[in-house]
Protein backbone atom coordinates (compact mmCIF):
# COMPACT_ATOMS: atom_id res chain seq x y z
CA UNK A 1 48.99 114.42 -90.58
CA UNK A 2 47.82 117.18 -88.81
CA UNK A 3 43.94 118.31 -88.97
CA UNK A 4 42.13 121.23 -87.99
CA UNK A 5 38.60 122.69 -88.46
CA UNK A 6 35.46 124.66 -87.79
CA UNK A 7 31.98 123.98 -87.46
CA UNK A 8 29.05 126.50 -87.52
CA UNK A 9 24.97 126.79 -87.56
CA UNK A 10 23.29 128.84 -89.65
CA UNK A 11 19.63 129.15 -88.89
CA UNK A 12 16.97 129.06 -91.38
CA UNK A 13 18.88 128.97 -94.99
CA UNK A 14 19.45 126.37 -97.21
CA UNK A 15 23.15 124.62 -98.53
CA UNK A 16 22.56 126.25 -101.80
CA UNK A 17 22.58 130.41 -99.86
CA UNK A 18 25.75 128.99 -97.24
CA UNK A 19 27.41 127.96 -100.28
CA UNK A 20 26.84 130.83 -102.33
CA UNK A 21 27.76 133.01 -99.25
CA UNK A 22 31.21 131.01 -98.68
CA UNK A 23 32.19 132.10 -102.17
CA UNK A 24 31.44 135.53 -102.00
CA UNK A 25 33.50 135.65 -98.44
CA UNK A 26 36.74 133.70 -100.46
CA UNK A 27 37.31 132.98 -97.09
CA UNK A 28 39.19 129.89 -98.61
CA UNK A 29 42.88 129.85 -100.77
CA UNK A 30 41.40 128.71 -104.20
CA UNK A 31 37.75 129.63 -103.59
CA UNK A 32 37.67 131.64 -106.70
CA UNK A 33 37.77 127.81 -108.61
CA UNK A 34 34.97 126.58 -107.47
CA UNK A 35 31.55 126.17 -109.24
CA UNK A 36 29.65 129.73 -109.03
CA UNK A 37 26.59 127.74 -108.12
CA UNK A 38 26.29 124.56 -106.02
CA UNK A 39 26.42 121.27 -108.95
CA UNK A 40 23.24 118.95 -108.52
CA UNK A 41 25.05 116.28 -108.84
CA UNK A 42 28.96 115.21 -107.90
CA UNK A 43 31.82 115.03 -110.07
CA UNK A 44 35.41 115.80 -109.89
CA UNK A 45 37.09 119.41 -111.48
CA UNK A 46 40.39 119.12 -112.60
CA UNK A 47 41.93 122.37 -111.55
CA UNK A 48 46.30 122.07 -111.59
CA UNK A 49 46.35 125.71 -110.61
CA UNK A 50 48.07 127.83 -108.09
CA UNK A 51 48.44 124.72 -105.74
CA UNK A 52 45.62 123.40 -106.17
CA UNK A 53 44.92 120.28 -107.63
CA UNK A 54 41.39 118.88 -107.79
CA UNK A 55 37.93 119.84 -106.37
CA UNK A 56 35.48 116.77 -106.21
CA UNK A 57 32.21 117.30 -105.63
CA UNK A 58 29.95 114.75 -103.49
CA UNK A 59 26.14 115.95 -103.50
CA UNK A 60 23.72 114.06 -101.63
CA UNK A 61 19.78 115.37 -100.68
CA UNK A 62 20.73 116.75 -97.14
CA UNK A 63 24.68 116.86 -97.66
CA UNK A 64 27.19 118.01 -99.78
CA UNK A 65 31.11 117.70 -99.49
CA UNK A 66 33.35 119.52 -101.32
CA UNK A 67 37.03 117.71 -100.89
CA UNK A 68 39.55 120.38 -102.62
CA UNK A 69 42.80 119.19 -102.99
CA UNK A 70 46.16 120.92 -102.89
CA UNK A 71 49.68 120.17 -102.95
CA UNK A 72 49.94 120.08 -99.35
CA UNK A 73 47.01 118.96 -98.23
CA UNK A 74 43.35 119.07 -98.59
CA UNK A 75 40.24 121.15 -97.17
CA UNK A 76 37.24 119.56 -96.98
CA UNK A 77 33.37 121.52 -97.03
CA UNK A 78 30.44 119.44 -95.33
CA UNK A 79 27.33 121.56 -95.53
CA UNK A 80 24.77 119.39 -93.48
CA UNK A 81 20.99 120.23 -93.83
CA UNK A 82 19.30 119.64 -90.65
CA UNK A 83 15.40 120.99 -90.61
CA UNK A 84 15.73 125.07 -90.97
CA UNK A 85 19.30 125.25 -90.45
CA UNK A 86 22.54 124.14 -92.10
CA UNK A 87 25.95 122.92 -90.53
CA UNK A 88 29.25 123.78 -91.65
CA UNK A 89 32.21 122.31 -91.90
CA UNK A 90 35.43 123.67 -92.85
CA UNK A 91 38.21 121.27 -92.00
CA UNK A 92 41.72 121.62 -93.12
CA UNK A 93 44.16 118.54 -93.48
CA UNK A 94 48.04 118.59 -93.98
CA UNK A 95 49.70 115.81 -95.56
């Protein structure tokens, strides 16, 4: 299994504006299936499209994860709130 990743700061924001702002940079391969605003609670989106297969949503106070999988992997999205600022993680995992 192979991984690989990223991990940023962004200063002074909130997870709700860093998620919002990942969609609108579809920076991802099946961003356009995800929720148009961040769910306030977790639950799993069957999606059997273009590769992809679910998207399960894990929301917590200070952290959300976003697992999406695909056919040949997954990609998982850890926004982190820590005080003013937000971490994120993008990591990408083959099967």
């Amino acid at each position: 299994e192979m991984t690989s990743g990223e991990e940023c700061i962004i200063y002074n924001t909130t997870i709700n504006t860093v998620y919002d702002n990942l969609i609108q940079e579809k920076k991802l391969d099946g961003i356009e299936f995800l929720e148009k605003k961040l769910p306030l609670k977790g639950f799993v989106k069957e999606i059997n499209n273009n590769g992809l297969i679910t998207i399960t949503y894990n929301i917590k106070k200070d952290i959300s994860r976003i697992l999406m999988r695909y056919d040949g992997g997954e990609t998982t999205i850890e926004l982190k709130k820590t005080g003013n600022n937000v971490i994120r993680k993008i990591i990408y995992s083959a099967d």
